[in-house]
C-alpha atoms as a PDB file:
ATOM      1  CA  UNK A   1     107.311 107.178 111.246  1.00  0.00           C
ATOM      2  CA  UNK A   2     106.457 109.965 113.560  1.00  0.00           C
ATOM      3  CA  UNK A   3     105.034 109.431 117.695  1.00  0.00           C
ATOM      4  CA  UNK A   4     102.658 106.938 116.030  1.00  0.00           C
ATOM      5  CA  UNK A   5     105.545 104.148 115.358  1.00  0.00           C
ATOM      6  CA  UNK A   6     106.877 105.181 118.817  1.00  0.00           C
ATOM      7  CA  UNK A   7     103.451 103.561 120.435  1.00  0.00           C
ATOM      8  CA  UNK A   8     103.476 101.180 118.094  1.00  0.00           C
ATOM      9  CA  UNK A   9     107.259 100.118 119.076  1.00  0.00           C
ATOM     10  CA  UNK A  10     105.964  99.857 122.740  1.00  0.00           C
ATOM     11  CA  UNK A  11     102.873  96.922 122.461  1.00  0.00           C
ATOM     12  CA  UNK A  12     104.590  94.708 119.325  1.00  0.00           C
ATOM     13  CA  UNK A  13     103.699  91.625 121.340  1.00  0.00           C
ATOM     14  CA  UNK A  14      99.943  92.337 120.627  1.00  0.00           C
ATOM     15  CA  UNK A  15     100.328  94.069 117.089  1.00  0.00           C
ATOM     16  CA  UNK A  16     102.210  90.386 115.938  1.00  0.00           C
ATOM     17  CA  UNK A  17      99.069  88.420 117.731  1.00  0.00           C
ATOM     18  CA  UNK A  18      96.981  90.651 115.330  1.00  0.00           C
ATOM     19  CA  UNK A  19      98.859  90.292 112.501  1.00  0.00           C
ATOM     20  CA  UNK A  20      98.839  86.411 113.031  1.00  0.00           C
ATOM     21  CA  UNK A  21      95.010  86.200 113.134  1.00  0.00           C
ATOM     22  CA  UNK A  22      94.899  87.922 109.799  1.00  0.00           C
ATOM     23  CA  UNK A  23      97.494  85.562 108.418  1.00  0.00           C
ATOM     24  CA  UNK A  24      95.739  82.593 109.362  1.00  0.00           C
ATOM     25  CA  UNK A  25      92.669  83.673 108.407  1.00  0.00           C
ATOM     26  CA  UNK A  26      94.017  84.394 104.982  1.00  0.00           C
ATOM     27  CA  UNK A  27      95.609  81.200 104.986  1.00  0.00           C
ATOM     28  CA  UNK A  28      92.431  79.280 105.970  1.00  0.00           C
ATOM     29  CA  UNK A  29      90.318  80.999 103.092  1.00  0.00           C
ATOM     30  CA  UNK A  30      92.813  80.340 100.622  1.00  0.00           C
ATOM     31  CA  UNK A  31      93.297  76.465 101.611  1.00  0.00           C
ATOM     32  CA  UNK A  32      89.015  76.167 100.567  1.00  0.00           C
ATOM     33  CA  UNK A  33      89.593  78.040  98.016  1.00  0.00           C
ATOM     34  CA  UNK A  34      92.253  76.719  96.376  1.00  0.00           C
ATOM     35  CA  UNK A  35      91.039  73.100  96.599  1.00  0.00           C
ATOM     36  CA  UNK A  36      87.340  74.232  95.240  1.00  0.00           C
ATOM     37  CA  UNK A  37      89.037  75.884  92.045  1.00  0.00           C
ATOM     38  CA  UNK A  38      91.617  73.186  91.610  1.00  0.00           C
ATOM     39  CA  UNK A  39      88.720  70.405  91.271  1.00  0.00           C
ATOM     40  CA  UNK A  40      86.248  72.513  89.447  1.00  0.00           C
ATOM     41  CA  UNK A  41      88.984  73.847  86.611  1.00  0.00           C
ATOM     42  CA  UNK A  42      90.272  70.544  86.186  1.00  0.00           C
ATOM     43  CA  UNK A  43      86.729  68.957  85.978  1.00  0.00           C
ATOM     44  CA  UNK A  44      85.906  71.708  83.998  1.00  0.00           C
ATOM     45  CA  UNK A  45      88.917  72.567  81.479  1.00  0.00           C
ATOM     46  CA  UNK A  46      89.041  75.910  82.403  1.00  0.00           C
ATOM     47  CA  UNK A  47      92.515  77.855  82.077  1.00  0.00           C
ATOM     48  CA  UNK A  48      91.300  80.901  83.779  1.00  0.00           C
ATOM     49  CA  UNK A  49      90.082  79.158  87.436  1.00  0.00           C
ATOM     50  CA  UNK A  50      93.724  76.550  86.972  1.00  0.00           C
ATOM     51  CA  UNK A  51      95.362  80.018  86.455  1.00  0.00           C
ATOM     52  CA  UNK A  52      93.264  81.181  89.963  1.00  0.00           C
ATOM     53  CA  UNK A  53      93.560  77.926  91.698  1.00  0.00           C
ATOM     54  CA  UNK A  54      97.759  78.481  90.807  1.00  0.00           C
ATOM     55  CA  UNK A  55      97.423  81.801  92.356  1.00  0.00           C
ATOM     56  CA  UNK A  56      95.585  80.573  95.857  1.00  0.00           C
ATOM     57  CA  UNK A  57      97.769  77.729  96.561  1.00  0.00           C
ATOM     58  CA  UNK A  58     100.892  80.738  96.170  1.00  0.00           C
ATOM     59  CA  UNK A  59      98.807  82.820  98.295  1.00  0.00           C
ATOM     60  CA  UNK A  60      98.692  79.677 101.032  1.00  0.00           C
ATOM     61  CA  UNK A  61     102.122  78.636 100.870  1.00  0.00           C
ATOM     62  CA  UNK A  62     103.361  82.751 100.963  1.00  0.00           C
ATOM     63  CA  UNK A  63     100.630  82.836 104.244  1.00  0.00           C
ATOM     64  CA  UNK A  64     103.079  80.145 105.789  1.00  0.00           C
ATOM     65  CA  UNK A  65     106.105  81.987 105.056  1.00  0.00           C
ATOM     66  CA  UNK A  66     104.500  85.292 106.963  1.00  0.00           C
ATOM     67  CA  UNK A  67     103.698  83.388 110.101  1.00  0.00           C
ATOM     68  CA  UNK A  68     107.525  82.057 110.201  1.00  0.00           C
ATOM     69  CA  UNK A  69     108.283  85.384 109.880  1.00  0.00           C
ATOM     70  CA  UNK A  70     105.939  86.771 113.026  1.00  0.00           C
ATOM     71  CA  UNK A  71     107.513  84.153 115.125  1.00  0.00           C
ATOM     72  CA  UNK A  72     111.080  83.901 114.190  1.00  0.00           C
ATOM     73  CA  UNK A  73     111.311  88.072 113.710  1.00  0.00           C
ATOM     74  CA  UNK A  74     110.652  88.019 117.690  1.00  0.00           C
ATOM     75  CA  UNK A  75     113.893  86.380 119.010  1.00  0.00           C
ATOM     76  CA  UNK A  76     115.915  88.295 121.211  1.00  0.00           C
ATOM     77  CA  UNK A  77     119.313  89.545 120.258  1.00  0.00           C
ATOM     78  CA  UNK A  78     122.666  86.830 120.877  1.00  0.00           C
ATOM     79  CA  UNK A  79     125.900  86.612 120.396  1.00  0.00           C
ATOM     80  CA  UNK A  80     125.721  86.366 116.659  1.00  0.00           C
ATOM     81  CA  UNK A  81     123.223  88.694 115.870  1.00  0.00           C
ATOM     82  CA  UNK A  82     123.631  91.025 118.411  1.00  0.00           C
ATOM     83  CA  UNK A  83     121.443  93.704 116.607  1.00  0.00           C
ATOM     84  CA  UNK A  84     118.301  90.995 116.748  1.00  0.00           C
ATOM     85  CA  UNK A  85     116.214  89.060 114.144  1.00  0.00           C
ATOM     86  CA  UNK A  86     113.561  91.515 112.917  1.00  0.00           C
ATOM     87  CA  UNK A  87     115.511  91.606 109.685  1.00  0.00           C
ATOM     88  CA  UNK A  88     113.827  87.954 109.434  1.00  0.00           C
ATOM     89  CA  UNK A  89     110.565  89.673 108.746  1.00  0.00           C
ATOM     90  CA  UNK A  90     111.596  90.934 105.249  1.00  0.00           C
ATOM     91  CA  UNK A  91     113.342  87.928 104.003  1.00  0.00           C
ATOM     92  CA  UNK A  92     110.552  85.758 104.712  1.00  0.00           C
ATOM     93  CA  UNK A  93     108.579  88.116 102.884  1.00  0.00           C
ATOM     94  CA  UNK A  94     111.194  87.977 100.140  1.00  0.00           C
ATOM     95  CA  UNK A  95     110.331  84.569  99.455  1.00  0.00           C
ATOM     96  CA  UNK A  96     106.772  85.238 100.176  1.00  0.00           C
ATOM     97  CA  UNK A  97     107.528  87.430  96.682  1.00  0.00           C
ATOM     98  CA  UNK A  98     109.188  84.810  94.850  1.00  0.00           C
ATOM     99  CA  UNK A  99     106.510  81.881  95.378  1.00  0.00           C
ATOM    100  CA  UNK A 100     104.029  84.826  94.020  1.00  0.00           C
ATOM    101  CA  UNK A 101     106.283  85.290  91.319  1.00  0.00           C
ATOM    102  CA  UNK A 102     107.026  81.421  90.644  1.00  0.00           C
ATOM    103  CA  UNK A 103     103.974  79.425  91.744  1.00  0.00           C
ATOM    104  CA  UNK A 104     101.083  82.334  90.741  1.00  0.00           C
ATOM    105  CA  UNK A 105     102.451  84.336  87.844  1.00  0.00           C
ATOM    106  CA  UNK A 106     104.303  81.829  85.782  1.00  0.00           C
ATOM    107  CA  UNK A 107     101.877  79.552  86.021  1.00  0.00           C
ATOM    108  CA  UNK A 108      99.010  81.357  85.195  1.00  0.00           C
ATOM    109  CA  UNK A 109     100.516  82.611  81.568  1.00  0.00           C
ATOM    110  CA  UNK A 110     101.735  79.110  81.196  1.00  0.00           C
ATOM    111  CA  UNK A 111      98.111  78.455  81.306  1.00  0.00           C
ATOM    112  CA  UNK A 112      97.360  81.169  79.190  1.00  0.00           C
ATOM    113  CA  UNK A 113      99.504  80.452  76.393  1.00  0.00           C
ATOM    114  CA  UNK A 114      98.319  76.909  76.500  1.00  0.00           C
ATOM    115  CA  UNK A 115      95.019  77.835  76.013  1.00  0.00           C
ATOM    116  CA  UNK A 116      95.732  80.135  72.945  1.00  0.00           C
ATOM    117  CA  UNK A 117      98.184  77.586  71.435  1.00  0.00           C
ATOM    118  CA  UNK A 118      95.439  74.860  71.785  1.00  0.00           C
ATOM    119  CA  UNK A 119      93.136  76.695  70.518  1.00  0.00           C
ATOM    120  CA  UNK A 120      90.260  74.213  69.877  1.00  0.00           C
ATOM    121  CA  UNK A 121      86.636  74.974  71.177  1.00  0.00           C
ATOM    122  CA  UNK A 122      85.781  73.764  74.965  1.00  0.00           C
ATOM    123  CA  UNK A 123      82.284  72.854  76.557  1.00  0.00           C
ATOM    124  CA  UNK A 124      80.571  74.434  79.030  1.00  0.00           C
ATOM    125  CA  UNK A 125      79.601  71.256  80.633  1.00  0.00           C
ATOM    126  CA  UNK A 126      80.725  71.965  84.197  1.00  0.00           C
ATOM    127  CA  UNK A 127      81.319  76.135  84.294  1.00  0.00           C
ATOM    128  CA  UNK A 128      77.877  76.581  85.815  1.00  0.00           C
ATOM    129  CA  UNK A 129      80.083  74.866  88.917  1.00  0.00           C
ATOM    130  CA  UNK A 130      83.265  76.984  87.679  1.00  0.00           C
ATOM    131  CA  UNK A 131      81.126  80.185  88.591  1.00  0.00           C
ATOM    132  CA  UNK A 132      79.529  79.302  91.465  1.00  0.00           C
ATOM    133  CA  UNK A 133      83.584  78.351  92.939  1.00  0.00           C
ATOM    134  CA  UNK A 134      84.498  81.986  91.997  1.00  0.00           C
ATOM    135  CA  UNK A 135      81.502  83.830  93.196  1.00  0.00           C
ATOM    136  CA  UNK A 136      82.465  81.535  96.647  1.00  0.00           C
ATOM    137  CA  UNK A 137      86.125  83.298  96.230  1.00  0.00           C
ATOM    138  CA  UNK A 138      85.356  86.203  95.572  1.00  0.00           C
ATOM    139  CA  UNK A 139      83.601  86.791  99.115  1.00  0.00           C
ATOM    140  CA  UNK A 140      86.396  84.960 101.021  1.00  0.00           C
ATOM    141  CA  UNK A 141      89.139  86.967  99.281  1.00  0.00           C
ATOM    142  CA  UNK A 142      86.829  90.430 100.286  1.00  0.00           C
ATOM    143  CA  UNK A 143      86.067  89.260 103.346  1.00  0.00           C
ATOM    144  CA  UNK A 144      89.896  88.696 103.946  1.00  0.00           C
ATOM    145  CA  UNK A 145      90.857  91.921 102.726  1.00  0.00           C
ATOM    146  CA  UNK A 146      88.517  94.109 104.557  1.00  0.00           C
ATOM    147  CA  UNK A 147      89.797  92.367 107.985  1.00  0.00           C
ATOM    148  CA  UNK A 148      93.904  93.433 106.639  1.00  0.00           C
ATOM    149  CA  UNK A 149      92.430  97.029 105.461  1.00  0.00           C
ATOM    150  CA  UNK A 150      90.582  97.294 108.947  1.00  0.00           C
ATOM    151  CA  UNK A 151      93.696  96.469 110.642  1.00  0.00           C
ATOM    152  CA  UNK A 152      96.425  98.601 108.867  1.00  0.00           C
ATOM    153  CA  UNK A 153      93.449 101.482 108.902  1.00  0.00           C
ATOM    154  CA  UNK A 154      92.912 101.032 112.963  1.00  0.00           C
ATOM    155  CA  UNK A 155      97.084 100.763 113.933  1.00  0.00           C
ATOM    156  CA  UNK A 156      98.036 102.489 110.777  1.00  0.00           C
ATOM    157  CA  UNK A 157     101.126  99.749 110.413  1.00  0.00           C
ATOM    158  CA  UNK A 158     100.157  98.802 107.286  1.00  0.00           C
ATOM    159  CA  UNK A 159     103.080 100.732 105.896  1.00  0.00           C
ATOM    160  CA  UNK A 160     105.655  99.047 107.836  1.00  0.00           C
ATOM    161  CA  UNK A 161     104.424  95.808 108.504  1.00  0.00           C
ATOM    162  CA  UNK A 162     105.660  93.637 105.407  1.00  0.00           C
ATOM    163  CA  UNK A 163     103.523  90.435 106.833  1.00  0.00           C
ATOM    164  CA  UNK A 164     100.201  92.633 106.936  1.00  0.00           C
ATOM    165  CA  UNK A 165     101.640  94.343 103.645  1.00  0.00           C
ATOM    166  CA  UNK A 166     101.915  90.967 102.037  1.00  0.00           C
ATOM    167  CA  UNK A 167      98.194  90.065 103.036  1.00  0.00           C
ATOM    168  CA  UNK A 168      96.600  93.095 101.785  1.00  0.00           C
ATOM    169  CA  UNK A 169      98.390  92.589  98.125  1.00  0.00           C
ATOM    170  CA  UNK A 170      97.870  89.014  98.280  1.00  0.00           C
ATOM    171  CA  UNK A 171      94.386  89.752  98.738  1.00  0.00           C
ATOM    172  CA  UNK A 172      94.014  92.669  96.779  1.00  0.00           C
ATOM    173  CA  UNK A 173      95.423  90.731  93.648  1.00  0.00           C
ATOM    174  CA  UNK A 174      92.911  87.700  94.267  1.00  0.00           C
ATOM    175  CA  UNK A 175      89.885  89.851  94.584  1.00  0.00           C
ATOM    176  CA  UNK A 176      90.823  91.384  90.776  1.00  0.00           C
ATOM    177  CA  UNK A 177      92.039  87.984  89.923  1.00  0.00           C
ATOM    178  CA  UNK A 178      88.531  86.377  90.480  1.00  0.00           C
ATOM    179  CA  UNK A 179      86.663  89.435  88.848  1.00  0.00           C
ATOM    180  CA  UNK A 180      89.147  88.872  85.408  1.00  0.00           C
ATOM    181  CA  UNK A 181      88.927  85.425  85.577  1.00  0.00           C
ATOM    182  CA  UNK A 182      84.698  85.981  85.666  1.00  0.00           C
ATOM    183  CA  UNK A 183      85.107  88.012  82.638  1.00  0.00           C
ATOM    184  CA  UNK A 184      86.787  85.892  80.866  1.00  0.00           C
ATOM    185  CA  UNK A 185      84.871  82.932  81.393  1.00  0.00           C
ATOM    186  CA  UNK A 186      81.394  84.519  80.733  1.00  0.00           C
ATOM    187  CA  UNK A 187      82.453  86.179  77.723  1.00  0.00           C
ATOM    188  CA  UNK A 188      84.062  82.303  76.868  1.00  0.00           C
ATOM    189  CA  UNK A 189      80.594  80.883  77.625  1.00  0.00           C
ATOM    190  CA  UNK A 190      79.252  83.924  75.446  1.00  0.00           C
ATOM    191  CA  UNK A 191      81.416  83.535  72.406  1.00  0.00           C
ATOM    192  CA  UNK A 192      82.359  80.296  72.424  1.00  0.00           C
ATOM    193  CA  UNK A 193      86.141  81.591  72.190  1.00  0.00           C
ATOM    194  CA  UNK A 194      88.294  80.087  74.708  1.00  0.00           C
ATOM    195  CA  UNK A 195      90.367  83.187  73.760  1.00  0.00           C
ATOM    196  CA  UNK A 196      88.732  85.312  75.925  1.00  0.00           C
ATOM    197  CA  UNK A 197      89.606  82.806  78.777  1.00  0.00           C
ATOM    198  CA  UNK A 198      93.004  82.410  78.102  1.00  0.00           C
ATOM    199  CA  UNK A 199      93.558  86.168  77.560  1.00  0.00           C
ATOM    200  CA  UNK A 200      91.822  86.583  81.294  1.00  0.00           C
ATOM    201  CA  UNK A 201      94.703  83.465  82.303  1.00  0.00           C
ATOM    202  CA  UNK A 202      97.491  86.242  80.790  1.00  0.00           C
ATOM    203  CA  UNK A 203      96.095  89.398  82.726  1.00  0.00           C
ATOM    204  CA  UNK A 204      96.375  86.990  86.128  1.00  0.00           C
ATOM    205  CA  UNK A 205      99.920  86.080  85.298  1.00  0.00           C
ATOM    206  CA  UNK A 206     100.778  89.645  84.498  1.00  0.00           C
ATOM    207  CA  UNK A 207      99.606  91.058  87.686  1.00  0.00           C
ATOM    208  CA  UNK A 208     101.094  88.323  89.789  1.00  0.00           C
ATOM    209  CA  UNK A 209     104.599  89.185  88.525  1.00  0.00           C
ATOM    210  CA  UNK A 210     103.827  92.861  88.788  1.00  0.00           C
ATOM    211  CA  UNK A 211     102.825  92.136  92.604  1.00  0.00           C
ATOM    212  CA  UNK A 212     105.799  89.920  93.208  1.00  0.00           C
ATOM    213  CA  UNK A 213     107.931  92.363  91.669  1.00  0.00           C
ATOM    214  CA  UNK A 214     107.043  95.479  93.736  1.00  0.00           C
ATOM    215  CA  UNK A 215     107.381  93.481  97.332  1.00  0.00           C
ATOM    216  CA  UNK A 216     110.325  91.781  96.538  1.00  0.00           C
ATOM    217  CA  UNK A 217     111.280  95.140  95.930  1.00  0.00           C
ATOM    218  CA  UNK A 218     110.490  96.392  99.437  1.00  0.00           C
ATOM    219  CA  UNK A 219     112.208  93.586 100.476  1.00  0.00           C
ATOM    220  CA  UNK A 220     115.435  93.793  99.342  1.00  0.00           C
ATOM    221  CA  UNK A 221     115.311  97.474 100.313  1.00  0.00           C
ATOM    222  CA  UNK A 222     114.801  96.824 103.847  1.00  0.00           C
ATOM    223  CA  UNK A 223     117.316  93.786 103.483  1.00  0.00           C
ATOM    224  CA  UNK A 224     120.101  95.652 102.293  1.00  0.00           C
ATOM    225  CA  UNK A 225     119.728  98.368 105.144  1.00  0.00           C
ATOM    226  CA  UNK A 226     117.411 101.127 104.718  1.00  0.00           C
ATOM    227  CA  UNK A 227     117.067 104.185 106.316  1.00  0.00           C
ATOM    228  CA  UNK A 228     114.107 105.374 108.657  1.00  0.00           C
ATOM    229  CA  UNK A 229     111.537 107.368 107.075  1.00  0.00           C
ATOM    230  CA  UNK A 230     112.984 111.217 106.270  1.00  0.00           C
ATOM    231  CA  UNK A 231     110.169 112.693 108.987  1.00  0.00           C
ATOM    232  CA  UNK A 232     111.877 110.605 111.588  1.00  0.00           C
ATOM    233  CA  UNK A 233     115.305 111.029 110.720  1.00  0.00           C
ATOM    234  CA  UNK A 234     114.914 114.823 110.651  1.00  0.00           C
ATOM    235  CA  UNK A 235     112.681 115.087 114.100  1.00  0.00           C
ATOM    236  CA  UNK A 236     115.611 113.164 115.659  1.00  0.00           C
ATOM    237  CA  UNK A 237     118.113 115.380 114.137  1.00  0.00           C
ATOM    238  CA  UNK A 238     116.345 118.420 115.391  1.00  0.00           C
ATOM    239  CA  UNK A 239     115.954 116.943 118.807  1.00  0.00           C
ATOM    240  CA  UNK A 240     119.541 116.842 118.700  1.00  0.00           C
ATOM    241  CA  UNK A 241     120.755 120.071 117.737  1.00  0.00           C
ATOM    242  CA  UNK A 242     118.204 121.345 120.393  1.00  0.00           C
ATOM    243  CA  UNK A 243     120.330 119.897 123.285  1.00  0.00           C
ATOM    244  CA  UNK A 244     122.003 122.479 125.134  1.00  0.00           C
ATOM    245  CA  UNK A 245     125.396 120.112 125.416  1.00  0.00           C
ATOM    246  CA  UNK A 246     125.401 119.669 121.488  1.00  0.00           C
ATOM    247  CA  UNK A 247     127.201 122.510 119.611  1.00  0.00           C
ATOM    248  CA  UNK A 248     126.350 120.702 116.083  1.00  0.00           C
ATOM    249  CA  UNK A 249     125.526 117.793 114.781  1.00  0.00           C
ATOM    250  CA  UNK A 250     128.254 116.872 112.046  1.00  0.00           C
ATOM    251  CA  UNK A 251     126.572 113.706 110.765  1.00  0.00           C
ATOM    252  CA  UNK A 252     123.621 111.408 111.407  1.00  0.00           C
ATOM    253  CA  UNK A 253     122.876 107.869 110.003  1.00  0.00           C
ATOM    254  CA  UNK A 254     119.869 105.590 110.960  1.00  0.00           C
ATOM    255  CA  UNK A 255     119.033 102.161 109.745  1.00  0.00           C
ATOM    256  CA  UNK A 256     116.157  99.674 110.055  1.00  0.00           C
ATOM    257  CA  UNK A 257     116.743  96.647 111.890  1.00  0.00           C
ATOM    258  CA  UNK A 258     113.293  95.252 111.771  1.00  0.00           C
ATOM    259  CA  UNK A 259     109.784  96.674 112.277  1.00  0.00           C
ATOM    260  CA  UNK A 260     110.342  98.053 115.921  1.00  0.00           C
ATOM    261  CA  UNK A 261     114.093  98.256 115.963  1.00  0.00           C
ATOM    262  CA  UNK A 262     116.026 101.034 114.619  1.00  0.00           C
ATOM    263  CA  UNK A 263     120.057 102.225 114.931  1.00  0.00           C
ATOM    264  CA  UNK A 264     120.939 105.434 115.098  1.00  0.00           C
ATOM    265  CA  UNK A 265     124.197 106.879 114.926  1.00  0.00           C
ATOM    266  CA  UNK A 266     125.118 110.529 115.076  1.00  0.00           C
ATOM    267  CA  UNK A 267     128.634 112.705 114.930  1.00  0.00           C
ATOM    268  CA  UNK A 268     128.094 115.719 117.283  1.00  0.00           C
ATOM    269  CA  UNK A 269     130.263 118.079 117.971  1.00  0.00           C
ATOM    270  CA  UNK A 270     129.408 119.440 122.009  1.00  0.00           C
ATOM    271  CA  UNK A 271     129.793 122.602 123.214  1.00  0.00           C
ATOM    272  CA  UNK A 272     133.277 124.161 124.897  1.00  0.00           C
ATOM    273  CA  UNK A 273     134.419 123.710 128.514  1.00  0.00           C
ATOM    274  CA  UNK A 274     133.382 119.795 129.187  1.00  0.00           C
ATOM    275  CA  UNK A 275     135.756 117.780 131.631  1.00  0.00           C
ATOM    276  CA  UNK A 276     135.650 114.131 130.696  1.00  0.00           C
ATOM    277  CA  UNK A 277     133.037 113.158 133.049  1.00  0.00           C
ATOM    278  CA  UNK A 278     130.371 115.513 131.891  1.00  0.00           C
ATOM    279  CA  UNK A 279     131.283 113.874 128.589  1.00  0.00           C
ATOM    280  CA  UNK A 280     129.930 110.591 129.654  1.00  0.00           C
ATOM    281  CA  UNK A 281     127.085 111.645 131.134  1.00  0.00           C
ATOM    282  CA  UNK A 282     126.148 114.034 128.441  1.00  0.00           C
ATOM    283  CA  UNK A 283     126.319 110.883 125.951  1.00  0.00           C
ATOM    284  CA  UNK A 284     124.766 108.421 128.606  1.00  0.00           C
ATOM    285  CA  UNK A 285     121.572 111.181 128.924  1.00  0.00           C
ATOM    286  CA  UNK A 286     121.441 111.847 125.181  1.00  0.00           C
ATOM    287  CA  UNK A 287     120.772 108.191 124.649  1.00  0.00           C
ATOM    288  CA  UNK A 288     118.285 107.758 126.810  1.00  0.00           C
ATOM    289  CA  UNK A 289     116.053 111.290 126.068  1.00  0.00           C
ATOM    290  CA  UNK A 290     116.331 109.481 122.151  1.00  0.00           C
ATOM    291  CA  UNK A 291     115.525 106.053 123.187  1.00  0.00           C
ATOM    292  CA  UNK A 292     112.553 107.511 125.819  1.00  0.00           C
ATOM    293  CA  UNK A 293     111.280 109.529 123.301  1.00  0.00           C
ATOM    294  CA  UNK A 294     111.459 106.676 120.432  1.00  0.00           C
ATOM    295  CA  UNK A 295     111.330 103.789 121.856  1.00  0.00           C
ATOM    296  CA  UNK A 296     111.766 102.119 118.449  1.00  0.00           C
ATOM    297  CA  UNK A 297     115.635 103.538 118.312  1.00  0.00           C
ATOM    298  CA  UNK A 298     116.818 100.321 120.545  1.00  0.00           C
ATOM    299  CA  UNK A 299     120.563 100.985 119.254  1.00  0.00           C
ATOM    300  CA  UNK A 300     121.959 104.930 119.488  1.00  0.00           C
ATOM    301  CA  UNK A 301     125.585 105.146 118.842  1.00  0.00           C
ATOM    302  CA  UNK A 302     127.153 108.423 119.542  1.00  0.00           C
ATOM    303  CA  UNK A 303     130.632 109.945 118.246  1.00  0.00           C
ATOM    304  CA  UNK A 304     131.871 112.823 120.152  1.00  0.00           C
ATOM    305  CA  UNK A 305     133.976 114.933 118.015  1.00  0.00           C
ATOM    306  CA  UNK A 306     136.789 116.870 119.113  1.00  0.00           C
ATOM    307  CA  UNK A 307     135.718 120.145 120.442  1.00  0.00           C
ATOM    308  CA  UNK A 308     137.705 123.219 121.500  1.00  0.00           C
ATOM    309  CA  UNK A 309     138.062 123.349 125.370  1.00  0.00           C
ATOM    310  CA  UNK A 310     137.695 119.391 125.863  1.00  0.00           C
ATOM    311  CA  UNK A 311     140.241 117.530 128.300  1.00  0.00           C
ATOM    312  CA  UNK A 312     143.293 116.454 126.138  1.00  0.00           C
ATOM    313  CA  UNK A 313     143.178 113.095 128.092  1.00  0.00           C
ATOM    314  CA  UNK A 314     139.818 112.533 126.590  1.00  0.00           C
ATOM    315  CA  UNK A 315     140.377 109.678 123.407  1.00  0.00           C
ATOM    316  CA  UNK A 316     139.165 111.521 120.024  1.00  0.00           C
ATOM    317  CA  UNK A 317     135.583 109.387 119.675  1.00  0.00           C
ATOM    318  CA  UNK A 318     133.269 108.178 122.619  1.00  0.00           C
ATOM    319  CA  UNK A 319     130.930 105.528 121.925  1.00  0.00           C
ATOM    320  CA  UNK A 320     127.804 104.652 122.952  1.00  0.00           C
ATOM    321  CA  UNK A 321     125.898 101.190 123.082  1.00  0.00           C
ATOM    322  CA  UNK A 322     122.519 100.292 123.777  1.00  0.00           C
ATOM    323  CA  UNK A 323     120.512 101.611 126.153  1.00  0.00           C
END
């Protein structure tokens, strides 16, 4: 996170409005879809499009989560969470994660093992319907990922957004969920093997929990407290030491608080020969050249160690709030 998450940090309002249109139209492809492949695998038999339809309605009800998570992620800070709500963004996405995990993956190698343990011979009557439903997906799905690529390619948020993150797996996973699931079926209808089919219903599963995995992951990273990128804690390190009231910087911690909020805190030691009152203003200025130059740093703590020369009257540590 460089000058690029500064601008980014200065228009969220329309970035979220953006990321809501992708949800929802994400959310609105996977609704059709998931109702087309739920009637034509159940009228059909077929493991691999129930093992599909399981992943879409995941995909719809994770969709939900990440609008909750736009909207509540945007509340101001109170009393009891003085340092805001972005934090909300990643644990909506956190359950986004587990219904992937839950509703898609387990599901789908439920499916497959049902298949394989049943074993018998199926008929086609009805897949000529099955394919024509995933041909149908598989240009909603693309079309819905090339809008989440176009957007995380144009603003380049992509990386921090977990809500446009979540999309572009979601989608990502459907797209080479319909393709496996085509395999499988055609090489069923081939064969005659309902093998091949419930091997494709496996593959789905697998991939879901893989996916699931990997952003709960990110999740819980960002949950627990994470810091910034290292590019941005180092530029803001430099910009420190540069200061010609800082002697050294002795320590320097940043967190995430959400996507456009971060904390900083820093131990500096300042140079020789400040009263008290150039003290405070040195710290007052310091925060706001940080916070003007990254507007994302909304919280910038600063410790003020003792230096040689400083008024004795002066308390050991000054601290600084929010700018």
């Amino acid at each position: 996170m460089t000058d690029n998450e500064g601008r980014r940090a200065r228009n969220p309002a329309a970035r979220d409005v953006r990321t809501r249109i992708t949800v929802l139209v994400a959310l609105t492809a996977n609704l059709v879809i998931a109702a087309a492949k739920a009637v034509a695998g159940f009228l059909a038999g077929s493991p691999a499009l129930l093992s599909e339809a399981a992943h879409s309605v995941a995909d719809c009800l994770n969709e939900v989560f990440l609008l909750v998570a736009v909207r509540r992620s945007r509340r101001p800070p109170d009393a009891r969470h003085p340092f805001g709500y972005g934090k909300e963004r990643y644990f909506w996405a956190l359950l986004a994660a587990v219904a992937i995990f839950v509703v898609g993956g387990c599901f789908s190698a439920y499916q497959g093992v049902h298949a394989l343990r049943s074993g018998g011979p199926e008929s086609a009557a009805g897949y000529e319907a099955v394919l024509a439903v995933l041909g149908v997906a598989l240009l909603a799905e693309g079309s819905s990922l090339l809008r989440a690529l176009h957007q995380a390619r144009r603003r380049r948020d992509g990386a921090a957004d977990p809500a446009l993150r979540t999309v572009i797996a979601e989608d990502t996973t459907a797209v080479v969920g319909v393709l496996v699931a085509t395999v499988g079926i055609v090489l069923h209808l081939v064969t005659g093997r309902v093998v091949w089919e419930a091997g494709a219903s496996l593959v789905i599963g697998a991939l879901l929990l893989c996916v699931a995995y990997r952003l709960a992951r990110e999740a819980r990273d960002r949950l627990i407290g994470e810091a910034v990128d290292t590019e941005l804690r180092t530029a803001i390190g430099d910009f420190l030491a540069a200061q010609d009231e800082i002697d050294n910087v002795a320590a320097l911690l940043t967190m995430r608080l959400g996507l456009d909020s971060v904390l900083v805190a820093a131990r500096v030691d300042l140079v020789p020969g400040l009263d008290s009152e150039e003290v405070e203003l040195v710290c007052v200025r310091l925060k706001r050249r940080i916070t003007a130059k990254w507007p994302q740093a909304a919280f910038v703590f600063l410790d003020i160690t003792e230096a040689p020369g400083l008024d004795e009257s002066l308390p050991s540590s000054a601290m600084g709030g929010r700018i």
